[in-house]
C-alpha atoms as a PDB file:
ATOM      1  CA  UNK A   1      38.002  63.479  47.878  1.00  0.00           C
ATOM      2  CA  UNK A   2      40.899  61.321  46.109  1.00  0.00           C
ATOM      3  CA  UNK A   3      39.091  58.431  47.719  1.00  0.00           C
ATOM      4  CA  UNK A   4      35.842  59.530  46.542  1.00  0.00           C
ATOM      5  CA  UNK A   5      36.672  60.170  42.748  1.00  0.00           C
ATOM      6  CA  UNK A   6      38.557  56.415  42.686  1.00  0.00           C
ATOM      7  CA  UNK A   7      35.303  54.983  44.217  1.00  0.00           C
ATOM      8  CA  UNK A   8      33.272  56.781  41.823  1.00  0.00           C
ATOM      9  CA  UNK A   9      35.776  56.339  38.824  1.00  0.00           C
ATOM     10  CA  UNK A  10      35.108  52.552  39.709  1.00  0.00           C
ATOM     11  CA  UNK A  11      31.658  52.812  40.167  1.00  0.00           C
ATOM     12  CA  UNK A  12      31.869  54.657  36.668  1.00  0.00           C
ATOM     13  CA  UNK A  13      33.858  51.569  35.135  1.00  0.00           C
ATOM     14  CA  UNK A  14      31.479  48.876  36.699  1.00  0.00           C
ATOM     15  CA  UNK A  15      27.953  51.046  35.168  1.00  0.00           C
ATOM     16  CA  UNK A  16      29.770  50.923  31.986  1.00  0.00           C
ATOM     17  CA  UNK A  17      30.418  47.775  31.945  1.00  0.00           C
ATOM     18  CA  UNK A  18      27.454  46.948  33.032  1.00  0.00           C
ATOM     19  CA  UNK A  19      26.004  48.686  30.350  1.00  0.00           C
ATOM     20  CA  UNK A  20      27.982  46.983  27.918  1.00  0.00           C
ATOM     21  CA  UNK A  21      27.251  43.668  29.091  1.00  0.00           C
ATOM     22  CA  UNK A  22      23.161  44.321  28.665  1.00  0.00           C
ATOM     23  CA  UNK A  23      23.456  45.663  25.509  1.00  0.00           C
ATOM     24  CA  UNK A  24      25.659  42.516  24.156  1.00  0.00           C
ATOM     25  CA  UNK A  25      22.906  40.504  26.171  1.00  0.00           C
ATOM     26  CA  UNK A  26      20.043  42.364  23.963  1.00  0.00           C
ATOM     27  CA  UNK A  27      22.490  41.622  21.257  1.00  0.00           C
ATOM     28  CA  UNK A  28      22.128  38.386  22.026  1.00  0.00           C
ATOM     29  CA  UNK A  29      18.477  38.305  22.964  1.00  0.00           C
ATOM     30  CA  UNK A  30      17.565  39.966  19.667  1.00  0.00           C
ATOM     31  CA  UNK A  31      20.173  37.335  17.720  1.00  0.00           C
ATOM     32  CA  UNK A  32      17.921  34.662  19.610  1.00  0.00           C
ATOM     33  CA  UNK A  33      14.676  35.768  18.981  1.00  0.00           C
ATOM     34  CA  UNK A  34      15.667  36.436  15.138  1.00  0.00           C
ATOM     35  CA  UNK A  35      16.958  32.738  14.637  1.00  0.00           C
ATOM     36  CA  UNK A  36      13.459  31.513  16.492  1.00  0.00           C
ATOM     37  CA  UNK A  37      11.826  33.590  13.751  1.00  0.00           C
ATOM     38  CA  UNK A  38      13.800  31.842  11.488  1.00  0.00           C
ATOM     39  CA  UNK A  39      13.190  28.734  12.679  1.00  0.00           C
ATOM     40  CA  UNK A  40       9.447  28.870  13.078  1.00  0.00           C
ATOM     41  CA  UNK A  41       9.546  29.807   9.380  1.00  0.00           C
ATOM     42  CA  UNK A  42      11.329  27.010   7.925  1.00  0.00           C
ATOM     43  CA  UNK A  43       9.134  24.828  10.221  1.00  0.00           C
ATOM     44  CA  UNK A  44       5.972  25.964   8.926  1.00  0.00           C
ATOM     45  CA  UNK A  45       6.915  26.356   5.426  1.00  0.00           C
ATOM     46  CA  UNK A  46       8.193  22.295   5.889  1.00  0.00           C
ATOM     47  CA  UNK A  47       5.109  21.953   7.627  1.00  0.00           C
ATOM     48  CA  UNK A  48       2.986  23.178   4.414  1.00  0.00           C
ATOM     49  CA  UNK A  49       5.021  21.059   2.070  1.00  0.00           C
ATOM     50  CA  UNK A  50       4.186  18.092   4.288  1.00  0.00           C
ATOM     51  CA  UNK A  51       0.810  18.897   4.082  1.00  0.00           C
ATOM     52  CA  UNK A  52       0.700  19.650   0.150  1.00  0.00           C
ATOM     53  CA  UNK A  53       2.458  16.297  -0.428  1.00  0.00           C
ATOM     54  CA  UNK A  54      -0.311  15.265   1.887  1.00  0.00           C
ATOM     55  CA  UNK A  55      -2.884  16.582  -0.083  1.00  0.00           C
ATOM     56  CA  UNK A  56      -1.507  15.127  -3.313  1.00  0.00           C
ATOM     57  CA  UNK A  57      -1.261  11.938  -2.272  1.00  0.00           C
ATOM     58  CA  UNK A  58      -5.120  12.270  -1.261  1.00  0.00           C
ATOM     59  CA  UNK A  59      -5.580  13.207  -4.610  1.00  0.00           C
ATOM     60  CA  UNK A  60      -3.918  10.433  -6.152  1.00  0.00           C
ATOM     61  CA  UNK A  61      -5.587   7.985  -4.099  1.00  0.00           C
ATOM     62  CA  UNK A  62      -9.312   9.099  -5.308  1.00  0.00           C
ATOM     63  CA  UNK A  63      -7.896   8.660  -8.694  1.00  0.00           C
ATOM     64  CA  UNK A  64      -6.616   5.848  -8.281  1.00  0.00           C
ATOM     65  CA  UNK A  65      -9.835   5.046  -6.174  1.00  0.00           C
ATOM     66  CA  UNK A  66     -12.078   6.176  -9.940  1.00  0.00           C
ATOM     67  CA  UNK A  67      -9.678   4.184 -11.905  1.00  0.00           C
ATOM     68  CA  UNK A  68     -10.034   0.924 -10.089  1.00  0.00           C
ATOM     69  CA  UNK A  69     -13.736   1.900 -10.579  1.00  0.00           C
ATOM     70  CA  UNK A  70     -13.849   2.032 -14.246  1.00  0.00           C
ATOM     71  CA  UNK A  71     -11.382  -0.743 -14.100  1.00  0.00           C
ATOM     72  CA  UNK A  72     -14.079  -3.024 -12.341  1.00  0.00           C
ATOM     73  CA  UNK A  73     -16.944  -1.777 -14.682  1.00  0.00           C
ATOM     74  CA  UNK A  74     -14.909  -3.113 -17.622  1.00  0.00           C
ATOM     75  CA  UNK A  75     -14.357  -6.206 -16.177  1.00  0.00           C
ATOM     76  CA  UNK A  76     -17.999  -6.603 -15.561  1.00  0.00           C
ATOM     77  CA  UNK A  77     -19.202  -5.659 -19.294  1.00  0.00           C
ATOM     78  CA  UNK A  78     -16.680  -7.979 -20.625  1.00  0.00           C
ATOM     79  CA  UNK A  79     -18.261 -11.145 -18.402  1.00  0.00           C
ATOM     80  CA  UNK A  80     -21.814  -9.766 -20.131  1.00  0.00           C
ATOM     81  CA  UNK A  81     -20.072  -9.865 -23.329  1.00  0.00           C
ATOM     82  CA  UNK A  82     -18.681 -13.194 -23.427  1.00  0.00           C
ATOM     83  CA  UNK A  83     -21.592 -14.701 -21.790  1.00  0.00           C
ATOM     84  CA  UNK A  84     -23.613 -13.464 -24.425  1.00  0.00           C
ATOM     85  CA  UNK A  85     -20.633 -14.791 -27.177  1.00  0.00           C
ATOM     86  CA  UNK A  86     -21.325 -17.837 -25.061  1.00  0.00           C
ATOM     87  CA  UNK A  87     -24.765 -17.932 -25.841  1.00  0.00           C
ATOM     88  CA  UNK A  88     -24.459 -16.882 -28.873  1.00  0.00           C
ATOM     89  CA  UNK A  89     -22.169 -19.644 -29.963  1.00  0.00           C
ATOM     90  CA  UNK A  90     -24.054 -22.370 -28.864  1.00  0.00           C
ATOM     91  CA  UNK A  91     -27.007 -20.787 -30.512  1.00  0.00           C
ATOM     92  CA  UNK A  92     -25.071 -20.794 -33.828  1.00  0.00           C
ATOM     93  CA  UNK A  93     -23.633 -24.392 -33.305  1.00  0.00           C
ATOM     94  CA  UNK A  94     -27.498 -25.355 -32.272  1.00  0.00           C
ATOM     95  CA  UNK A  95     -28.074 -23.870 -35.672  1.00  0.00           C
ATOM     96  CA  UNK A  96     -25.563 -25.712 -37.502  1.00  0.00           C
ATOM     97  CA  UNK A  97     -26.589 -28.945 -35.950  1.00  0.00           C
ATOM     98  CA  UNK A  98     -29.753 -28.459 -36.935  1.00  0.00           C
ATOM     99  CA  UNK A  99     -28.764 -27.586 -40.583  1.00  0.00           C
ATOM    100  CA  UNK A 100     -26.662 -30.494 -40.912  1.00  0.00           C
ATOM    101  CA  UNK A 101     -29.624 -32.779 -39.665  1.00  0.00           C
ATOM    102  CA  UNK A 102     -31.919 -31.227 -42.398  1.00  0.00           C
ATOM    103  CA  UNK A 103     -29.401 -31.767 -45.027  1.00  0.00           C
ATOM    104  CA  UNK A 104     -28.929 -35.505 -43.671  1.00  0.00           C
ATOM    105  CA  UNK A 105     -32.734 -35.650 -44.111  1.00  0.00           C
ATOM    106  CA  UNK A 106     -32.649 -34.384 -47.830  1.00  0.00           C
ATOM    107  CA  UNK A 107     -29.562 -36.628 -49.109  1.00  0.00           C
ATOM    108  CA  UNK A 108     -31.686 -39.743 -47.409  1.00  0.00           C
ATOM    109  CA  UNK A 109     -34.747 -39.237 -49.510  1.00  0.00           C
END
């Protein structure tokens, strides 16, 4: 019986231990899974400022994309513009030419 109680005093011993060891393991497992949960948290919220800076830059490229627009219809109306000071200019010095010549006319006769 002696025998019997030491054997099962040991077995006793070993179960708790046992015991012990699984719940530190859980411990552990929970600790684990917690940290994952953690992780895959900071990784998606990184993950949606990545794809807000994403989305900003988009932004900024379209208007940058409507600037260079507007940019290139000013340069256009400003070649009308001085093609038509161009014109303009020669039509005035056409005019003045032709002024001149009828005053030369006048002060001959």
């Amino acid at each position: 019986r002696a025998a019997r109680k030491r054997e099962l005093g040991d077995f006793t011993k070993i179960a708790q231990l046992a015991k012990i060891e699984v719940q530190v393991s859980g411990d552990r497992m929970c600790n684990l899974v917690e940290s994952m949960n953690v992780l895959n948290t900071i990784s998606a919220d990184k993950n949606k400022n990545v794809m807000d800076h994403v989305g900003n830059l988009l932004d900024e490229k379209a208007e940058t994309r409507k600037l260079l627009e507007q940019i290139a219809a000013a340069a256009k109306t400003e070649i009308v513009l001085l093609d038509k000071i161009e014109r303009l200019e020669k039509t005035i010095s056409g005019l003045l030419a032709a002024s001149k010549d009828r005053e030369g006319d006048r002060t001959d006769s």
